[in-house]
C-alpha atoms as a PDB file:
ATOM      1  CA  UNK A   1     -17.777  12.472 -11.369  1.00  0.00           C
ATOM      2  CA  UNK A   2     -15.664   9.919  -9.651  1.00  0.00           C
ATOM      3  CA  UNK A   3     -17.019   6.437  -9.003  1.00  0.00           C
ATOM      4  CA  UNK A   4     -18.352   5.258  -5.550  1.00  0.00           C
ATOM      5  CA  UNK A   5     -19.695   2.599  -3.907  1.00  0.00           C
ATOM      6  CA  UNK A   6     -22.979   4.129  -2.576  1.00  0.00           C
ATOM      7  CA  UNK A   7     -23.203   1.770   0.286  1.00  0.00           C
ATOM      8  CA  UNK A   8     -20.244   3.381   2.209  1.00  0.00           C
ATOM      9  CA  UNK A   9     -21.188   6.478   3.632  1.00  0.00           C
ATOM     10  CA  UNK A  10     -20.226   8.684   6.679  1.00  0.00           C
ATOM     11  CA  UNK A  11     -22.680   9.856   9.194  1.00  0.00           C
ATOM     12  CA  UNK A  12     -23.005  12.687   7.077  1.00  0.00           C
ATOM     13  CA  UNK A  13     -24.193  11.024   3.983  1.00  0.00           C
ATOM     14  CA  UNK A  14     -20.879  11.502   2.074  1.00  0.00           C
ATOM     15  CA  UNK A  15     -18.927   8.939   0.048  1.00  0.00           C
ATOM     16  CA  UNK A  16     -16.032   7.352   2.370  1.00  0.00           C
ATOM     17  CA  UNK A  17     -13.047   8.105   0.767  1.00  0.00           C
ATOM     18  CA  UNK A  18     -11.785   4.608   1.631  1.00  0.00           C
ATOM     19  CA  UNK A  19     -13.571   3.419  -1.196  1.00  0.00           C
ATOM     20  CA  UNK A  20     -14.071   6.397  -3.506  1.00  0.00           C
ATOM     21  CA  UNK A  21     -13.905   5.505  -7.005  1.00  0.00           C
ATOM     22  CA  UNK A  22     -13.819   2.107  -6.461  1.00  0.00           C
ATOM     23  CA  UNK A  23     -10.850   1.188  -4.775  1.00  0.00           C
ATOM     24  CA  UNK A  24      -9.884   0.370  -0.978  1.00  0.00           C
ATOM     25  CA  UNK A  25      -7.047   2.951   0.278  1.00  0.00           C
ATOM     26  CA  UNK A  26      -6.019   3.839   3.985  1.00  0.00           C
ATOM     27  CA  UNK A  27      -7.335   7.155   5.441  1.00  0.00           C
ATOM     28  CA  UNK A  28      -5.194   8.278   8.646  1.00  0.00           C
ATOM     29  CA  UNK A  29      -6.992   8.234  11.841  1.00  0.00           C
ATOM     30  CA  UNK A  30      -6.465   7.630  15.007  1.00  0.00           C
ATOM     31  CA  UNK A  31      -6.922   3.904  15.071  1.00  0.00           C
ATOM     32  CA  UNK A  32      -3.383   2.481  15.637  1.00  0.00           C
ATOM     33  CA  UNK A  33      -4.024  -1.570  14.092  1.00  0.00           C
ATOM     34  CA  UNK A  34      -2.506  -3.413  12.352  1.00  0.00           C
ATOM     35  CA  UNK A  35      -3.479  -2.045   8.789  1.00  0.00           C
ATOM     36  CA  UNK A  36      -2.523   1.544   9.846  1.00  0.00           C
ATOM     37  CA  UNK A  37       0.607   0.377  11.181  1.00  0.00           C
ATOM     38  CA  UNK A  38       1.430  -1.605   7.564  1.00  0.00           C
ATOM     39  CA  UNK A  39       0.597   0.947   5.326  1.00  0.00           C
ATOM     40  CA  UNK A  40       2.243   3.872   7.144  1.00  0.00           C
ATOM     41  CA  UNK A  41       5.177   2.011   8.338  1.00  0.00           C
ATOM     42  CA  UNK A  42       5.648   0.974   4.331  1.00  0.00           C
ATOM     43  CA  UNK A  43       6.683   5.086   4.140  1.00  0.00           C
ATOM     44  CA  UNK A  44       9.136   4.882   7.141  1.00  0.00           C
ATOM     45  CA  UNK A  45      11.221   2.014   6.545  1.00  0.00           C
ATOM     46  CA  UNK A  46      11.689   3.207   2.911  1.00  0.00           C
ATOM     47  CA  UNK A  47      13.004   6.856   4.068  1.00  0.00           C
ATOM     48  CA  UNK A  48      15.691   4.928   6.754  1.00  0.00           C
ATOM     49  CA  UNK A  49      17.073   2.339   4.044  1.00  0.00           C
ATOM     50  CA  UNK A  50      16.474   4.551   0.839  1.00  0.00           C
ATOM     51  CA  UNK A  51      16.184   8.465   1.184  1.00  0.00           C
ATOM     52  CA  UNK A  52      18.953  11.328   1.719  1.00  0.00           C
ATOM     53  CA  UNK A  53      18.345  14.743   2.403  1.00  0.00           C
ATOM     54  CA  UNK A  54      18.019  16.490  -1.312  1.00  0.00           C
ATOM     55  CA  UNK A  55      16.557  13.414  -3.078  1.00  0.00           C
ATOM     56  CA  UNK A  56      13.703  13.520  -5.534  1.00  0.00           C
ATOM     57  CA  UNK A  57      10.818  10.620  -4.258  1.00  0.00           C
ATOM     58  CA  UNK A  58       7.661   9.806  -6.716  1.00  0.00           C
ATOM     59  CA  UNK A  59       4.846   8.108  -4.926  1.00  0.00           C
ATOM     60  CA  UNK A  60       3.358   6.019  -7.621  1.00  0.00           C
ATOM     61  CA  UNK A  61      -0.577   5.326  -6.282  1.00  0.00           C
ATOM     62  CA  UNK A  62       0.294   7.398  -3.434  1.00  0.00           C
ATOM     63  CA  UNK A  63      -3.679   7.726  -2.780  1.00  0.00           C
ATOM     64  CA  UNK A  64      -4.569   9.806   0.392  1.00  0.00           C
ATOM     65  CA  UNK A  65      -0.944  10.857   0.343  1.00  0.00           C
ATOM     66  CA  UNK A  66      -0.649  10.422   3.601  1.00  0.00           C
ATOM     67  CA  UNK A  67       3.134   9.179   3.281  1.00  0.00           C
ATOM     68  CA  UNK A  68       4.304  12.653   2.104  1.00  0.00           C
ATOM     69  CA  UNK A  69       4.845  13.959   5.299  1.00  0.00           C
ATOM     70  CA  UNK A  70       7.216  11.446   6.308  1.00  0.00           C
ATOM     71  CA  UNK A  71       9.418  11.770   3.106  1.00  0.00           C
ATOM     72  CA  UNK A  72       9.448  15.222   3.445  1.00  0.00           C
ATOM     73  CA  UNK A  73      10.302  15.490   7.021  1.00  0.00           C
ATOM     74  CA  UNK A  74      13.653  13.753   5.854  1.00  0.00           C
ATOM     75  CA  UNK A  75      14.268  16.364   3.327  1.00  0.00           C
ATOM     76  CA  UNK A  76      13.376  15.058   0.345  1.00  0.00           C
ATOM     77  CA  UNK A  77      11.218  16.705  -2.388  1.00  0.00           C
ATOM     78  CA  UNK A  78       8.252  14.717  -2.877  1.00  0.00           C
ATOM     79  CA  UNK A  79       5.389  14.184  -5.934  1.00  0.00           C
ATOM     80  CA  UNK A  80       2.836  11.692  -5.903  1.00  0.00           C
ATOM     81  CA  UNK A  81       0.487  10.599  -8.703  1.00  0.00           C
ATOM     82  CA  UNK A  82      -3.181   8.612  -7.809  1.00  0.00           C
ATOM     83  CA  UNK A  83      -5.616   8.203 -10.390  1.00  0.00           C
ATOM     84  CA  UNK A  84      -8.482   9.083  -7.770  1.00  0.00           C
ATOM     85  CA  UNK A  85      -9.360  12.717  -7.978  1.00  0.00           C
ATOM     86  CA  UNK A  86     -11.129  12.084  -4.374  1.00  0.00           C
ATOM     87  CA  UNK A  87      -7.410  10.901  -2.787  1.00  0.00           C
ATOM     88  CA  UNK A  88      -5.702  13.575  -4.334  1.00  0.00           C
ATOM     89  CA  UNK A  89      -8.221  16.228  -3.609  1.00  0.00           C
ATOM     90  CA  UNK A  90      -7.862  15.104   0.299  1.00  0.00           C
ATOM     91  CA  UNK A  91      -3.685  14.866  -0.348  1.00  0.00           C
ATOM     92  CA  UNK A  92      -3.696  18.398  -1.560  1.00  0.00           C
ATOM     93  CA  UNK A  93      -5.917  19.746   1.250  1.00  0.00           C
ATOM     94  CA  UNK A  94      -4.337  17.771   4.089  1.00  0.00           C
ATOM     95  CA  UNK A  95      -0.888  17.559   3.395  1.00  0.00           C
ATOM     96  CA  UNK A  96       0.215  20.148   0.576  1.00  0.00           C
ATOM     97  CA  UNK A  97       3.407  22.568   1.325  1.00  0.00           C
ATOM     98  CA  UNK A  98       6.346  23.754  -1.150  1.00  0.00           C
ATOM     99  CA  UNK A  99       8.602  20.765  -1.428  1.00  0.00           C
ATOM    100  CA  UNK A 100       5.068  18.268  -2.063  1.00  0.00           C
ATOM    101  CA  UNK A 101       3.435  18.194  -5.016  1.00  0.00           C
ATOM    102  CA  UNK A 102       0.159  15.784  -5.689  1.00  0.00           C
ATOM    103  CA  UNK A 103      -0.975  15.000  -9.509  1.00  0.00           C
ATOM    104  CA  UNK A 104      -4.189  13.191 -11.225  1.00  0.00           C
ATOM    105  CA  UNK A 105      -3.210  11.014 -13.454  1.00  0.00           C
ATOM    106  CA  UNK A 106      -4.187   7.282 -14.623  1.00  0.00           C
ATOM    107  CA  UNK A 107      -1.045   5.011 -13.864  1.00  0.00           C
ATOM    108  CA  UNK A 108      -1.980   3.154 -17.235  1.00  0.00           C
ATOM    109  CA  UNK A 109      -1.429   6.050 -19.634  1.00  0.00           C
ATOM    110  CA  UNK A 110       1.151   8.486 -20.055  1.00  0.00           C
ATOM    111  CA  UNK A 111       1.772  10.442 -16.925  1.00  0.00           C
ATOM    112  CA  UNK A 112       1.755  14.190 -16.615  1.00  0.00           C
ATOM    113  CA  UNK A 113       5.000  15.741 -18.236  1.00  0.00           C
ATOM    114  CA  UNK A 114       6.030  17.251 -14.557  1.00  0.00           C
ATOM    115  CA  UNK A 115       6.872  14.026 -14.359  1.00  0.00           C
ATOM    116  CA  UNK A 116      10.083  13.686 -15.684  1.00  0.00           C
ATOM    117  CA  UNK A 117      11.648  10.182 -16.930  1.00  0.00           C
ATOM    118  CA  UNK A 118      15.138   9.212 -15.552  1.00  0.00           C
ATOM    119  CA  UNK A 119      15.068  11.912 -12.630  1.00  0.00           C
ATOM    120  CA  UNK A 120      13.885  10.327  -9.210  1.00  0.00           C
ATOM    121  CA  UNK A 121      16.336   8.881  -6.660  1.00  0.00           C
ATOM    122  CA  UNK A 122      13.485   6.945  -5.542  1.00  0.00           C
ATOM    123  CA  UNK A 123      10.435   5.482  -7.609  1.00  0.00           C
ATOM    124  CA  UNK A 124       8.349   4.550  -4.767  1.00  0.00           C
ATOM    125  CA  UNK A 125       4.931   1.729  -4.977  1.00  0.00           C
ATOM    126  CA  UNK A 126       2.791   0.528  -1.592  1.00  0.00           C
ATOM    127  CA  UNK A 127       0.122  -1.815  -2.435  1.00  0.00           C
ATOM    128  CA  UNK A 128      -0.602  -0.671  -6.063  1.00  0.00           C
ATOM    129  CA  UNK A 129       0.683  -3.693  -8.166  1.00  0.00           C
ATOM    130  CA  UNK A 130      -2.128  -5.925  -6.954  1.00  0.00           C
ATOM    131  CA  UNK A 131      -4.584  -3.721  -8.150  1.00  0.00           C
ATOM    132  CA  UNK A 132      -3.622  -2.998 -11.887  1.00  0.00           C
ATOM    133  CA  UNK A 133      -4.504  -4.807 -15.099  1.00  0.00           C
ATOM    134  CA  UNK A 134      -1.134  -4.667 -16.797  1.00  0.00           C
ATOM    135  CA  UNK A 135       1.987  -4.967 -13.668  1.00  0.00           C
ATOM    136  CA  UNK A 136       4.556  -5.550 -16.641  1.00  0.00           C
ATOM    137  CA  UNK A 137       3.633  -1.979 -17.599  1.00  0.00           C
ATOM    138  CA  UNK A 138       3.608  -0.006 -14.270  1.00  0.00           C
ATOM    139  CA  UNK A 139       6.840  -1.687 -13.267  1.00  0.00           C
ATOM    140  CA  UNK A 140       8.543  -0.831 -16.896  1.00  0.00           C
ATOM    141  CA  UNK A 141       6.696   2.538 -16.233  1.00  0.00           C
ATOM    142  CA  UNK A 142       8.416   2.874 -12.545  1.00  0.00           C
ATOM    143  CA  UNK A 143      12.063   1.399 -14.303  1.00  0.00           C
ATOM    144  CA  UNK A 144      11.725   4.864 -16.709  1.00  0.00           C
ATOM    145  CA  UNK A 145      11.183   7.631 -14.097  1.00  0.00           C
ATOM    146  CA  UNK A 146      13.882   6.594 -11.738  1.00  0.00           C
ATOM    147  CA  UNK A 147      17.810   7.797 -11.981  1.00  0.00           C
ATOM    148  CA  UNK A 148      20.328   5.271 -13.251  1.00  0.00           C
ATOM    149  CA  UNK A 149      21.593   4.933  -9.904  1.00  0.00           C
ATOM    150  CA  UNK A 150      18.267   5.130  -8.414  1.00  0.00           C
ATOM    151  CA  UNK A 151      16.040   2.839  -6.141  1.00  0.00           C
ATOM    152  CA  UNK A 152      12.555   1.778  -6.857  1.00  0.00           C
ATOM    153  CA  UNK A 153      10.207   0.179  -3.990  1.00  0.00           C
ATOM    154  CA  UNK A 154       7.521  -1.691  -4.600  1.00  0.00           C
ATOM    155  CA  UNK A 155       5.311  -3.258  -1.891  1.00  0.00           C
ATOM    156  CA  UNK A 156       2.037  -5.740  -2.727  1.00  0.00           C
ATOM    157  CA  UNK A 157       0.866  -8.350  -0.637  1.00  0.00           C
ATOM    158  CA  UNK A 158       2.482 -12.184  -0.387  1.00  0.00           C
ATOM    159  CA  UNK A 159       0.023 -14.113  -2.518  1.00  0.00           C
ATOM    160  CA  UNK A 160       1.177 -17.598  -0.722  1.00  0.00           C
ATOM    161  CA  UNK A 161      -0.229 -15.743   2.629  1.00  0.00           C
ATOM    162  CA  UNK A 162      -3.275 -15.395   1.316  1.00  0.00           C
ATOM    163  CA  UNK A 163      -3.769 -18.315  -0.645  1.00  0.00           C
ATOM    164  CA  UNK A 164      -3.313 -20.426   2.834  1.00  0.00           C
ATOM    165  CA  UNK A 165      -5.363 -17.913   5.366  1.00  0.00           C
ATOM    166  CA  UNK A 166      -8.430 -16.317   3.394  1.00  0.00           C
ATOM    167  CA  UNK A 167     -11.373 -17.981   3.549  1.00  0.00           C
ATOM    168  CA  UNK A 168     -11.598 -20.073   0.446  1.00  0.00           C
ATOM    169  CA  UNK A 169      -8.105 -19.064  -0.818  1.00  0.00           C
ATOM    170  CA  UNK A 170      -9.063 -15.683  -1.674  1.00  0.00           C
ATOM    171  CA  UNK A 171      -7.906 -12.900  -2.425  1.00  0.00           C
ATOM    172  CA  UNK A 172      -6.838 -10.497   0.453  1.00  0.00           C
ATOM    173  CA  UNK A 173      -9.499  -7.869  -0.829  1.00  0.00           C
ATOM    174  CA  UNK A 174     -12.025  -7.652  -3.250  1.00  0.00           C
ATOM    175  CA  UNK A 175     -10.375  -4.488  -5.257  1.00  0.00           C
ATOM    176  CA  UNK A 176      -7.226  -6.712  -6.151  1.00  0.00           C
ATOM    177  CA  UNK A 177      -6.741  -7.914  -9.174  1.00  0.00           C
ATOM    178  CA  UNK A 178      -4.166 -10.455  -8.569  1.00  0.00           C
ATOM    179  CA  UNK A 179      -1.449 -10.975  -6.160  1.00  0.00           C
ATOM    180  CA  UNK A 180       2.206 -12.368  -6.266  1.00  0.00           C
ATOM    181  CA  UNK A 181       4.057 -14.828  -4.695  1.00  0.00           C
ATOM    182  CA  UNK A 182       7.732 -14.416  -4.133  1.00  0.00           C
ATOM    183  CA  UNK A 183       9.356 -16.188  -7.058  1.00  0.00           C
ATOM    184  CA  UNK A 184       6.502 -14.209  -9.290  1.00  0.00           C
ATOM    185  CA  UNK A 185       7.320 -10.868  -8.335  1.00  0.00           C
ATOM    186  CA  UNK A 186      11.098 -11.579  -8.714  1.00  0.00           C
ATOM    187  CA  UNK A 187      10.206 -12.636 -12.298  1.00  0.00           C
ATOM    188  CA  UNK A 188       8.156  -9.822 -13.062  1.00  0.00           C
ATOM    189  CA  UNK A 189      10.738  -7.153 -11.959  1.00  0.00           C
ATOM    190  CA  UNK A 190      13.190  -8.815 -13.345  1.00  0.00           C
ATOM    191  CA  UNK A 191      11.971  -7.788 -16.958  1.00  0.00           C
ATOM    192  CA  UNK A 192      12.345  -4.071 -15.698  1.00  0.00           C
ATOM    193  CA  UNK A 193      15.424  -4.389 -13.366  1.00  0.00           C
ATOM    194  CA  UNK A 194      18.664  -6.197 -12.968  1.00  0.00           C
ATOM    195  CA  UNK A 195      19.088  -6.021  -9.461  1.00  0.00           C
ATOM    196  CA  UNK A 196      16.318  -7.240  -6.860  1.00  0.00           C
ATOM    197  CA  UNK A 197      16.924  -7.361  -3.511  1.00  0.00           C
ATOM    198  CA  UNK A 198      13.285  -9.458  -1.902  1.00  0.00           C
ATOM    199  CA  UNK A 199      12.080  -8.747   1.544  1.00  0.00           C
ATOM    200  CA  UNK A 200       9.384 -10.183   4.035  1.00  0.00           C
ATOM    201  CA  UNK A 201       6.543  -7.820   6.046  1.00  0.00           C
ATOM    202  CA  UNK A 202       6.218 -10.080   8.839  1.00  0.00           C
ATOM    203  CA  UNK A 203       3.536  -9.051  11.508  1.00  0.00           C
ATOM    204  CA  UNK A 204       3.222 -10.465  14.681  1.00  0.00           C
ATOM    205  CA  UNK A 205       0.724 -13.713  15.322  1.00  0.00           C
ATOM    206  CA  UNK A 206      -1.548 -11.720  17.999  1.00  0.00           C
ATOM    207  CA  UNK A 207      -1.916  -8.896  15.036  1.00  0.00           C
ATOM    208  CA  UNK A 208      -3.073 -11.494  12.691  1.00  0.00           C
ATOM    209  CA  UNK A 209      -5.731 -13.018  14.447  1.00  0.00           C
ATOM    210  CA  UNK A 210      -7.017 -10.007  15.444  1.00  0.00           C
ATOM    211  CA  UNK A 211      -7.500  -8.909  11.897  1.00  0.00           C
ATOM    212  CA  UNK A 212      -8.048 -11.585   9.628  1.00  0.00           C
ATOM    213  CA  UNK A 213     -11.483 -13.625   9.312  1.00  0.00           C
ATOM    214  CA  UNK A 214     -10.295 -16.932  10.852  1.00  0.00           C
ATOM    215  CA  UNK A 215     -11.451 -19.933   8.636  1.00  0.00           C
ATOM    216  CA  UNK A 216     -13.151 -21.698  11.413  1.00  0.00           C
ATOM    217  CA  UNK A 217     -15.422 -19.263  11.565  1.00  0.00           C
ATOM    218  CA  UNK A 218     -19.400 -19.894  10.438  1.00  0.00           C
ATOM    219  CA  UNK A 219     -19.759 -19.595   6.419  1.00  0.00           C
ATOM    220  CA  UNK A 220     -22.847 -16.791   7.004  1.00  0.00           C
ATOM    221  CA  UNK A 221     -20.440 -14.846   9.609  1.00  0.00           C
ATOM    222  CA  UNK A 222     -17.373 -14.931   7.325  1.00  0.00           C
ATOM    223  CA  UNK A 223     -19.352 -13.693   4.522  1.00  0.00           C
ATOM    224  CA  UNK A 224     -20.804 -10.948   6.236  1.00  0.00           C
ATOM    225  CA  UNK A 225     -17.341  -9.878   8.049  1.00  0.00           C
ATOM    226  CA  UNK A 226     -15.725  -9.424   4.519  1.00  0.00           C
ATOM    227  CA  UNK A 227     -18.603  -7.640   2.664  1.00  0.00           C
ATOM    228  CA  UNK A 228     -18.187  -5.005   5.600  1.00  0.00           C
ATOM    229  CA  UNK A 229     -14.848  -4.864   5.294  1.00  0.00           C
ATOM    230  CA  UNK A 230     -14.564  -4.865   1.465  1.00  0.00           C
ATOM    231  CA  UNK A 231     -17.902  -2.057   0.685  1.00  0.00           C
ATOM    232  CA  UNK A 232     -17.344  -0.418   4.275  1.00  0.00           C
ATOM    233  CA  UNK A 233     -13.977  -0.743   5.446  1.00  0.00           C
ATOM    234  CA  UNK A 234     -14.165   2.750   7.724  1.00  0.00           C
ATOM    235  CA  UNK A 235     -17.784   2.524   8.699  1.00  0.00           C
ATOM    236  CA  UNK A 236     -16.471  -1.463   9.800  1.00  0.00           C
ATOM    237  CA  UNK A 237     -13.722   0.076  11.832  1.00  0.00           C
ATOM    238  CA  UNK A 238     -15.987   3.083  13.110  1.00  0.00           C
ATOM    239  CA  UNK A 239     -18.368   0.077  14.588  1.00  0.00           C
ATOM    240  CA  UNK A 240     -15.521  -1.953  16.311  1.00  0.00           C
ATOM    241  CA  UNK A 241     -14.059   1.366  18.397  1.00  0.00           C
ATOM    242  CA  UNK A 242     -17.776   1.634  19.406  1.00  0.00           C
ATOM    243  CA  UNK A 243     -18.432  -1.536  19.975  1.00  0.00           C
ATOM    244  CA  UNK A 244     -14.832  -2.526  21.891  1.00  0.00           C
ATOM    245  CA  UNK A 245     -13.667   0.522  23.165  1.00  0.00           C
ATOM    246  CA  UNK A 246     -10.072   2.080  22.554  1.00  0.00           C
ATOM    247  CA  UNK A 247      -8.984   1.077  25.623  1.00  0.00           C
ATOM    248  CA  UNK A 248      -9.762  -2.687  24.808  1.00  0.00           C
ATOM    249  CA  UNK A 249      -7.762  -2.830  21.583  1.00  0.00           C
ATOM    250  CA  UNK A 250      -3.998  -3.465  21.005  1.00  0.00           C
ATOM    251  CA  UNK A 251      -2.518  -0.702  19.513  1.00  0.00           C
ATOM    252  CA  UNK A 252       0.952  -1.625  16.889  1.00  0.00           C
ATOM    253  CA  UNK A 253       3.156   0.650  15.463  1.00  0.00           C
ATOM    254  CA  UNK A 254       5.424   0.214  12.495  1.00  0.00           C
ATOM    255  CA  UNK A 255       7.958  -1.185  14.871  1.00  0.00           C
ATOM    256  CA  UNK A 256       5.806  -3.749  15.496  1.00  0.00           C
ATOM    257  CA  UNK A 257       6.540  -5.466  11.618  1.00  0.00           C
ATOM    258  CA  UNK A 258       9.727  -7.042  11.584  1.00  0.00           C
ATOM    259  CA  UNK A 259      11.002  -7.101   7.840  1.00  0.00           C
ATOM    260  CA  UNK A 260      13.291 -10.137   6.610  1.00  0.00           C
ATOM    261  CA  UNK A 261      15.133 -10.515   3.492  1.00  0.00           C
ATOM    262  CA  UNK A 262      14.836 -13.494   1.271  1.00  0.00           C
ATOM    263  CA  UNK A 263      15.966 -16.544   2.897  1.00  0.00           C
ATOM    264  CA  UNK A 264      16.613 -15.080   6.718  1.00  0.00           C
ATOM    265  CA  UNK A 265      16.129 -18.512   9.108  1.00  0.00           C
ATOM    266  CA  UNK A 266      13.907 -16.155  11.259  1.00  0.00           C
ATOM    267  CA  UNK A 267      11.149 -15.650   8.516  1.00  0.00           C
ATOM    268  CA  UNK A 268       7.743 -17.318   9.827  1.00  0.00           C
ATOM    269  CA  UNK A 269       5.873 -18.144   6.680  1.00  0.00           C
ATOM    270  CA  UNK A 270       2.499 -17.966   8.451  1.00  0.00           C
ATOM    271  CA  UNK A 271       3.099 -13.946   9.231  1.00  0.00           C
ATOM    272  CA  UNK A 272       4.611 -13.200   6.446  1.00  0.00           C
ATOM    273  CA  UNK A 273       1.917 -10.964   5.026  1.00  0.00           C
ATOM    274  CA  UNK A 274       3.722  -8.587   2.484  1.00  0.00           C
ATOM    275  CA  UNK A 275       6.573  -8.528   0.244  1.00  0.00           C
ATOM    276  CA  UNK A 276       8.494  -5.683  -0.507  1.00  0.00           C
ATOM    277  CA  UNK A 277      11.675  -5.439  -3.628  1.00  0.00           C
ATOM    278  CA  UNK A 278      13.924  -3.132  -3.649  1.00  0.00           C
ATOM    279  CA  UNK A 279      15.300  -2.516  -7.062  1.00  0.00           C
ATOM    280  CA  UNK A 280      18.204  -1.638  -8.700  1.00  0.00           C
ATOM    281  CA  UNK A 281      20.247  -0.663 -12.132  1.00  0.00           C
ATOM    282  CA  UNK A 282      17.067  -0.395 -14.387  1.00  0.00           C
ATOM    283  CA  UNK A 283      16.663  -1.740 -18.186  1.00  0.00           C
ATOM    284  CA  UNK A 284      16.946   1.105 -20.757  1.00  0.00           C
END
């Protein structure tokens, strides 16, 4: 029986898959913020710079698997592999068709044998690394699956964002179990990989404050703003169209994130929310 937290429910008393079996993970609506924006955007700019028609792409902790249809509308053959059998059971009834395939497994152990070492043109990770116990594994895990001449993505948040904008220094959600800053990440893909190219998710100011719980804000209102967002994150967002209106809010798209390699004069360090590696000529 998979894990929930029992205070996030829909209106009809089920478990909200955004935080089925413990975890936070995007579920596609309609809402265009910022968040949506990030996470789906993550799956379009890595098709433009990384895909070609024909190529094998692995979605490691591809959760809802939402990102499928965009690598498959460039004609790629896509799997993806979540260790929530509540975001795969949704991936495989929203998004399933013959060149998509979705698998259960725990990114920890041994993956399923379908999933063949030293075959994918592109190993692809969005805001996984931040939420696993052993990141030296997944990334020598992500190194074996891809070709020689392969690509492997990997997104996660910028840990020097957060450590400067969340109230007390935190942590950008309560599910992570750490986050990197640039020269970390570097270091920790370079035991896997022996090219790294670094890149900057910057998101515009008006996004930000829109989004994140601004420090200035009373201790008792903070608190109760992030334990929403944290055990309720859809029921949160349900309350805000209510409460605002869609006509009220901004709406971004993933045009709307401007991404900046490592050392670009234009990067703004106080939008630069997520990093992103793209990663070359793996260890054997």
């Amino acid at each position: 029986m998979p894990r929930v937290h029992s205070l996030d429910m829909d209106r009809a008393g089920r478990a909200d898959l955004a935080t089925a079996d413990g975890h936070d993970r995007h579920v596609p609506s309609d809402s265009r913020d910022i968040l949506s924006a990030g996470h789906e955007g993550v799956y379009e700019w890595a098709v433009e710079a990384l895909v070609r028609k024909g190529a094998r792409f692995l979605d490691v902790g591809c959760g809802t698997g939402y990102g499928s249809a965009r690598v498959a509308a460039s004609g790629a053959e896509y799997d993806g592999v979540d260790g929530s059998p509540a975001a795969i059971d949704y991936a495989q009834a929203h998004y399933s068709r013959p060149d998509v395939r979705f698998f259960v497994a725990d990114l920890m152990a041994p993956l399923p044998e379908a999933l063949v070492p030293r075959s994918y043109d592109v190993v692809f990770s969005s805001e996984v690394l931040e939420h696993v116990e052993d990141p030296f594994a997944l990334v020598r895990a992500m190194a074996n699956l891809m070709c020689d001449d392969g690509a492997c993505f990997v997104g996660t948040p910028n840990r020097l964002w957060s450590r400067d904008h969340m109230p007390g220094g935190g942590l950008l959600s309560r599910s992570h179990v750490m986050e990197f800053t640039p020269p970390a990440l570097e270091a920790l893909l370079r035991t896997a990989f022996d090219d790294i190219a670094l890149w900057y998710r910057m998101v515009p100011y008006e996004a930000i404050r829109s989004t994140v719980i601004p420090a200035d804000r009373p201790r008792m209102v903070r608190g109760a703003v992030a334990f929403a967002r944290e055990v309720a994150p859809s029921a949160l967002n349900r309350y805000r169209m209510r409460l605002g209106g869609r006509d009220g809010e901004q709406e971004w798209t993933p045009r709307d994130i401007v991404w900046l390699p490592a050392g670009d004069a234009k990067l703004d360090p106080a939008r630069c929310v997520g990093l992103a590696a793209v990663c070359r000529a793996p260890r054997r």
